[in-house]
N, C-alpha and C. Protein backbone atom coordinates (compact mmCIF):
# COMPACT_ATOMS: atom_id res chain seq x y z
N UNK A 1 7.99 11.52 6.17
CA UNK A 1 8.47 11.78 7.50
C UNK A 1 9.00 10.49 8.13
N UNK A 2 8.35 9.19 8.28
CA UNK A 2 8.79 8.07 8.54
C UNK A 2 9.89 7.74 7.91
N UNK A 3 9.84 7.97 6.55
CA UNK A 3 11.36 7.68 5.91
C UNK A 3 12.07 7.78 6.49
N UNK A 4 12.25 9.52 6.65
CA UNK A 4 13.58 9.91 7.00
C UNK A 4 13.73 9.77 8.17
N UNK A 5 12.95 9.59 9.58
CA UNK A 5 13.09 9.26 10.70
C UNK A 5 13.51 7.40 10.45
N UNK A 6 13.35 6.95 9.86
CA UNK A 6 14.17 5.69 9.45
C UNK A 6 15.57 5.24 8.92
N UNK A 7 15.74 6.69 7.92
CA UNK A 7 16.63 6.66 7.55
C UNK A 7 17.94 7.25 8.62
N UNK A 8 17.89 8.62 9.49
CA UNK A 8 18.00 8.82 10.37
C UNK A 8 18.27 7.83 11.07
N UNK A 9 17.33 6.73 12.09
CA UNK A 9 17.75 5.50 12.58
C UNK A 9 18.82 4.69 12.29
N UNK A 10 18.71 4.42 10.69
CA UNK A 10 19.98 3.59 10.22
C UNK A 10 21.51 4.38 9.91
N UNK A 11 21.38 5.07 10.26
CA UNK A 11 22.58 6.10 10.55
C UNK A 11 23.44 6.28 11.58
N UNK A 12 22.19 6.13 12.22
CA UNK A 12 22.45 6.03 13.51
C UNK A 12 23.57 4.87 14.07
N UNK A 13 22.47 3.91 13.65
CA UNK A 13 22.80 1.81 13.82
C UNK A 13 24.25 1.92 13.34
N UNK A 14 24.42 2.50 11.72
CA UNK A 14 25.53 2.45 11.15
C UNK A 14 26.76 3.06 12.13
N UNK A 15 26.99 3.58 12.82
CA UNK A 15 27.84 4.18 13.79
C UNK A 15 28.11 3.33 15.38
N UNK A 16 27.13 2.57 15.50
CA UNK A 16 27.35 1.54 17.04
C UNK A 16 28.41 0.20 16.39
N UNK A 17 29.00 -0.18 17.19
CA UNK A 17 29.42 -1.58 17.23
C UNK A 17 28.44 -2.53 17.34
N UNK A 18 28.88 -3.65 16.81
CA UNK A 18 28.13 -4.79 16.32
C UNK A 18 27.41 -5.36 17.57
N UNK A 19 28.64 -5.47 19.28
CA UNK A 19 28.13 -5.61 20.42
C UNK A 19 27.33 -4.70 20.68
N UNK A 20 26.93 -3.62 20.43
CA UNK A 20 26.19 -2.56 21.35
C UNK A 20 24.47 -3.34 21.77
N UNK A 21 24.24 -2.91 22.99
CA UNK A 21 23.06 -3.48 23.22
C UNK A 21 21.93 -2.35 22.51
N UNK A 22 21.20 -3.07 21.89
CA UNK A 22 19.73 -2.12 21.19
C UNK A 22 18.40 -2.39 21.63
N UNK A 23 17.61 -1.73 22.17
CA UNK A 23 16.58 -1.55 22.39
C UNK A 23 15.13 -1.00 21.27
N UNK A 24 14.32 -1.82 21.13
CA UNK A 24 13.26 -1.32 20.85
C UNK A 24 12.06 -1.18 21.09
N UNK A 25 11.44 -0.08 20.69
CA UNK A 25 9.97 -0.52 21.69
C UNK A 25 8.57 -1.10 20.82
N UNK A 26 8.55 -1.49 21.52
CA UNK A 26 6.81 -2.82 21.65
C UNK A 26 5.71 -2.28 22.48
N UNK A 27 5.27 -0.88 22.17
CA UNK A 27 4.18 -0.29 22.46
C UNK A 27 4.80 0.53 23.91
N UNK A 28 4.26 0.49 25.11
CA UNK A 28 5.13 1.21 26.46
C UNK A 28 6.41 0.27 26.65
N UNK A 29 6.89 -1.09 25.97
CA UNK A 29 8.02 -1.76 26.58
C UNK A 29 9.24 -1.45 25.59
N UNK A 30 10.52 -1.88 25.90
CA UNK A 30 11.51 -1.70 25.81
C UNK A 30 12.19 -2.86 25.83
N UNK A 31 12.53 -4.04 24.40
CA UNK A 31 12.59 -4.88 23.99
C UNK A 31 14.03 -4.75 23.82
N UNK A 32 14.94 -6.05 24.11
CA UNK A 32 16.58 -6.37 23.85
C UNK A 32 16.48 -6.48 22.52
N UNK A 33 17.16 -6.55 21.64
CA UNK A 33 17.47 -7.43 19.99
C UNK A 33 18.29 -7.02 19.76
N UNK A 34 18.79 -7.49 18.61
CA UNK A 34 20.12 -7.35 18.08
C UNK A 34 19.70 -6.57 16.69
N UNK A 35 21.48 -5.96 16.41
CA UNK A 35 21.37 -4.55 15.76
C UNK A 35 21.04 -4.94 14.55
N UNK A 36 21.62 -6.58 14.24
CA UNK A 36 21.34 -6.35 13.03
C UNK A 36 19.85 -6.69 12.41
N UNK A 37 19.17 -7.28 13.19
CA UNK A 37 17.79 -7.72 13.71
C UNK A 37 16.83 -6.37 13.30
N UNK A 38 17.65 -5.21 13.93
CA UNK A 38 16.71 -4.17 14.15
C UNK A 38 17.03 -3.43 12.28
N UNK A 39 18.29 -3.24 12.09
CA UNK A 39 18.69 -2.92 10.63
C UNK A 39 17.68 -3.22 9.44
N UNK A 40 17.79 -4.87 9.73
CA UNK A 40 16.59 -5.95 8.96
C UNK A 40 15.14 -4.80 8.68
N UNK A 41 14.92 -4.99 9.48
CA UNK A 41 13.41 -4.54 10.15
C UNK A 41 13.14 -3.13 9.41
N UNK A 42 14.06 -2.52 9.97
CA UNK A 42 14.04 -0.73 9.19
C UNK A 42 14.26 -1.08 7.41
N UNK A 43 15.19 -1.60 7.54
CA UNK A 43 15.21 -1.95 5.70
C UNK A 43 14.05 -1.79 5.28
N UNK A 44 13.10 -2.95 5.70
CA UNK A 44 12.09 -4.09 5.28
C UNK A 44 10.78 -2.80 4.97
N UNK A 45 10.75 -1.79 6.33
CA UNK A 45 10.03 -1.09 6.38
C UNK A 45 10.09 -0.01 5.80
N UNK A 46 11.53 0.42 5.02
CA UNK A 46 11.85 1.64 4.43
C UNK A 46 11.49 1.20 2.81
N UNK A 47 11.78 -0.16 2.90
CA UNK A 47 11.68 -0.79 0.91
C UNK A 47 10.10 -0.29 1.10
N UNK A 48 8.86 -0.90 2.13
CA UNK A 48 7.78 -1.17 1.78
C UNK A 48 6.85 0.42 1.67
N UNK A 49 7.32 1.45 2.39
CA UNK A 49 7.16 2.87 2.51
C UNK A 49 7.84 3.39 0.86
N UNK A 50 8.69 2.73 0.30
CA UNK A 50 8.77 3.27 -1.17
C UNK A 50 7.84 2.87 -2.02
N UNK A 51 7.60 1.17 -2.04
CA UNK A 51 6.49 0.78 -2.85
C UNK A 51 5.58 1.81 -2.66
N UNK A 52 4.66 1.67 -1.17
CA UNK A 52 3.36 2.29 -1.35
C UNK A 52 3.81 4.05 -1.87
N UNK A 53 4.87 4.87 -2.01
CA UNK A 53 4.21 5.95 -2.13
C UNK A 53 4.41 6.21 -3.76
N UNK A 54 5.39 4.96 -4.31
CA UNK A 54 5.05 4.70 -5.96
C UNK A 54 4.17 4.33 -6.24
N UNK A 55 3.41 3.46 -5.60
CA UNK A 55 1.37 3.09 -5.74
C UNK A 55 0.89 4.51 -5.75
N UNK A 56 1.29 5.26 -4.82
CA UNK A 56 0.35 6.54 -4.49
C UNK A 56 0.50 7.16 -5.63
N UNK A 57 1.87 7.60 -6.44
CA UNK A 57 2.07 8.34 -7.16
C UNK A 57 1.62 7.88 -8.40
N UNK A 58 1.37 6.31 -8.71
CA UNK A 58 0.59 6.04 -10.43
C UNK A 58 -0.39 6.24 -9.91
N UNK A 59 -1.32 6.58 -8.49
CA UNK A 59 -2.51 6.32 -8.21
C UNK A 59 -3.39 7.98 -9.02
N UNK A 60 -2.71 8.69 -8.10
CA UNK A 60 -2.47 10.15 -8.19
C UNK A 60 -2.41 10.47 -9.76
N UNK A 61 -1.66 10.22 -10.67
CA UNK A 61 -1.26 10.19 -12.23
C UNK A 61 -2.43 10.27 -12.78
N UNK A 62 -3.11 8.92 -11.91
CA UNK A 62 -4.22 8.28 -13.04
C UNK A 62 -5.11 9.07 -12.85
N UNK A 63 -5.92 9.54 -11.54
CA UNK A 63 -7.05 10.15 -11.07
C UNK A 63 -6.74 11.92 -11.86
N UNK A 64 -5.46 12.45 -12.05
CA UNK A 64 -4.99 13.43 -12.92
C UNK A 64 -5.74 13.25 -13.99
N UNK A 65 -5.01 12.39 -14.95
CA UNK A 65 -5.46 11.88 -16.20
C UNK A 65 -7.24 12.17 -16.36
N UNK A 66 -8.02 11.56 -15.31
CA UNK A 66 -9.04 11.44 -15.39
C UNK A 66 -10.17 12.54 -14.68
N UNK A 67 -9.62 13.38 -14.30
CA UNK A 67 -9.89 14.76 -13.89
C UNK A 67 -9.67 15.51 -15.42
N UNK A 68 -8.75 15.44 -15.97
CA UNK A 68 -8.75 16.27 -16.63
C UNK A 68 -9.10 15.96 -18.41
N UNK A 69 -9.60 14.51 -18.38
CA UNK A 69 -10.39 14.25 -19.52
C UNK A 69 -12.34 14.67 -18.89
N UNK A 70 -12.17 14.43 -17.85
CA UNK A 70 -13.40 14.83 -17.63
C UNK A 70 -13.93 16.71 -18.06
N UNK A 71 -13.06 17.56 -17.17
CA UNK A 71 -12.85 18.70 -17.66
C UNK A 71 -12.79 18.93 -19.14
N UNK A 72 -11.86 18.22 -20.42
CA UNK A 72 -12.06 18.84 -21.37
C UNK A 72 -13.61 18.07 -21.72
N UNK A 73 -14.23 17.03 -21.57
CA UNK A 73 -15.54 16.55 -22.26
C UNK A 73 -16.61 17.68 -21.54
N UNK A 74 -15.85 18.15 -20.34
CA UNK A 74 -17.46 19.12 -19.73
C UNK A 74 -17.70 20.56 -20.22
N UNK A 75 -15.87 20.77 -20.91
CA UNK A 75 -15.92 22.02 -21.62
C UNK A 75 -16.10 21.94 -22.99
N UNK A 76 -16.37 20.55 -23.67
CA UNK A 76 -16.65 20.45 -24.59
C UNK A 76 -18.25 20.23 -24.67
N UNK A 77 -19.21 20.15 -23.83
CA UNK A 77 -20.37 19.96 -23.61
C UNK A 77 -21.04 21.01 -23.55
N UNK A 78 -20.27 21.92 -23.15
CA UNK A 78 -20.84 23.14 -22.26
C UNK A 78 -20.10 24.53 -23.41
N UNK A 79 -19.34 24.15 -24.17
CA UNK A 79 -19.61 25.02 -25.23
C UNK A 79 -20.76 24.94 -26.81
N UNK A 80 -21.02 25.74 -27.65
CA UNK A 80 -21.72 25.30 -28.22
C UNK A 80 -21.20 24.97 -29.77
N UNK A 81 -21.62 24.08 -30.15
CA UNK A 81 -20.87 23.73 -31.57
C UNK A 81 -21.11 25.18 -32.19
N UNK A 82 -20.15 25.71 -33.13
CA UNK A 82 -20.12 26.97 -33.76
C UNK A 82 -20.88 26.15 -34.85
N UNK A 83 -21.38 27.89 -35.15
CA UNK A 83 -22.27 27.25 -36.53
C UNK A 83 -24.11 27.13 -36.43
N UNK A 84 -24.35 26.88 -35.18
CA UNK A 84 -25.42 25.96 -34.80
C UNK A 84 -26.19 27.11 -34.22
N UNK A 85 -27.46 27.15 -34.92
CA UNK A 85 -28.06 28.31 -33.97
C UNK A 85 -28.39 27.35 -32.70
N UNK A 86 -28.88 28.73 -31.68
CA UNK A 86 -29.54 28.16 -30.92
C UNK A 86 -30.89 27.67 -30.70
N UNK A 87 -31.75 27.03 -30.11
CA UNK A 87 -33.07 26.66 -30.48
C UNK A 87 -33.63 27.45 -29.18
C-alpha cells in the first residue's frame, strides 16, 4: 500500500515544474523543500520498502520449507513402519 501511494506521489512530482513550491509534512506541520529533495526521499524509501518485503519473502520461503519438513517427519512418526506388529 505504501508503495503504491509512493509511487502515485512520484507521478505526481513527475508532472510539476522544477519551480513548483512542495510541501511536506513533519507530523501536524507543513514543511517548504524542494522537489527534487522530496523525489530523493520517496526513491530512498520506495528502494528500502523493496528490500524489506524480499527479506519477508526468503523469510516466509524458509519458515515454508520448515513447516513442511516438520509435517512430513510428524507423518512419518505417526505412521507405523509396515511390517511391525504392534506391541
Amino acid at each position: 500500500m505504501e508503495k503504491a501511494e509512493i509511487d502515485q506521489t512520484l507521478s505526481e512530482l513527475s508532472k510539476t515544474a522544477d519551480d513548483t513550491v512542495i510541501y511536506k509534512t513533519a507530523g501536524s506541520l507543513l514543511i517548504r523543500t524542494e522537489k527534487n529533495k522530496v523525489s530523493e526521499d520517496l526513491n530512498e524509501r520506495k528502494e528500502l520498502l523493496g528490500t524489506r518485503s524480499s527479506v519477508i519473502a526468503r523469510q516466509e520461503e524458509r519458515v515454508k520449507a520448515q513447516v513442511k519438513e516438520a509435517q512430513a517427519k510428524l507423518q512419518e512418526d505417526l505412521n507405523p513402519v509396515s511390517g511391525q506388529p504392534f506391541s
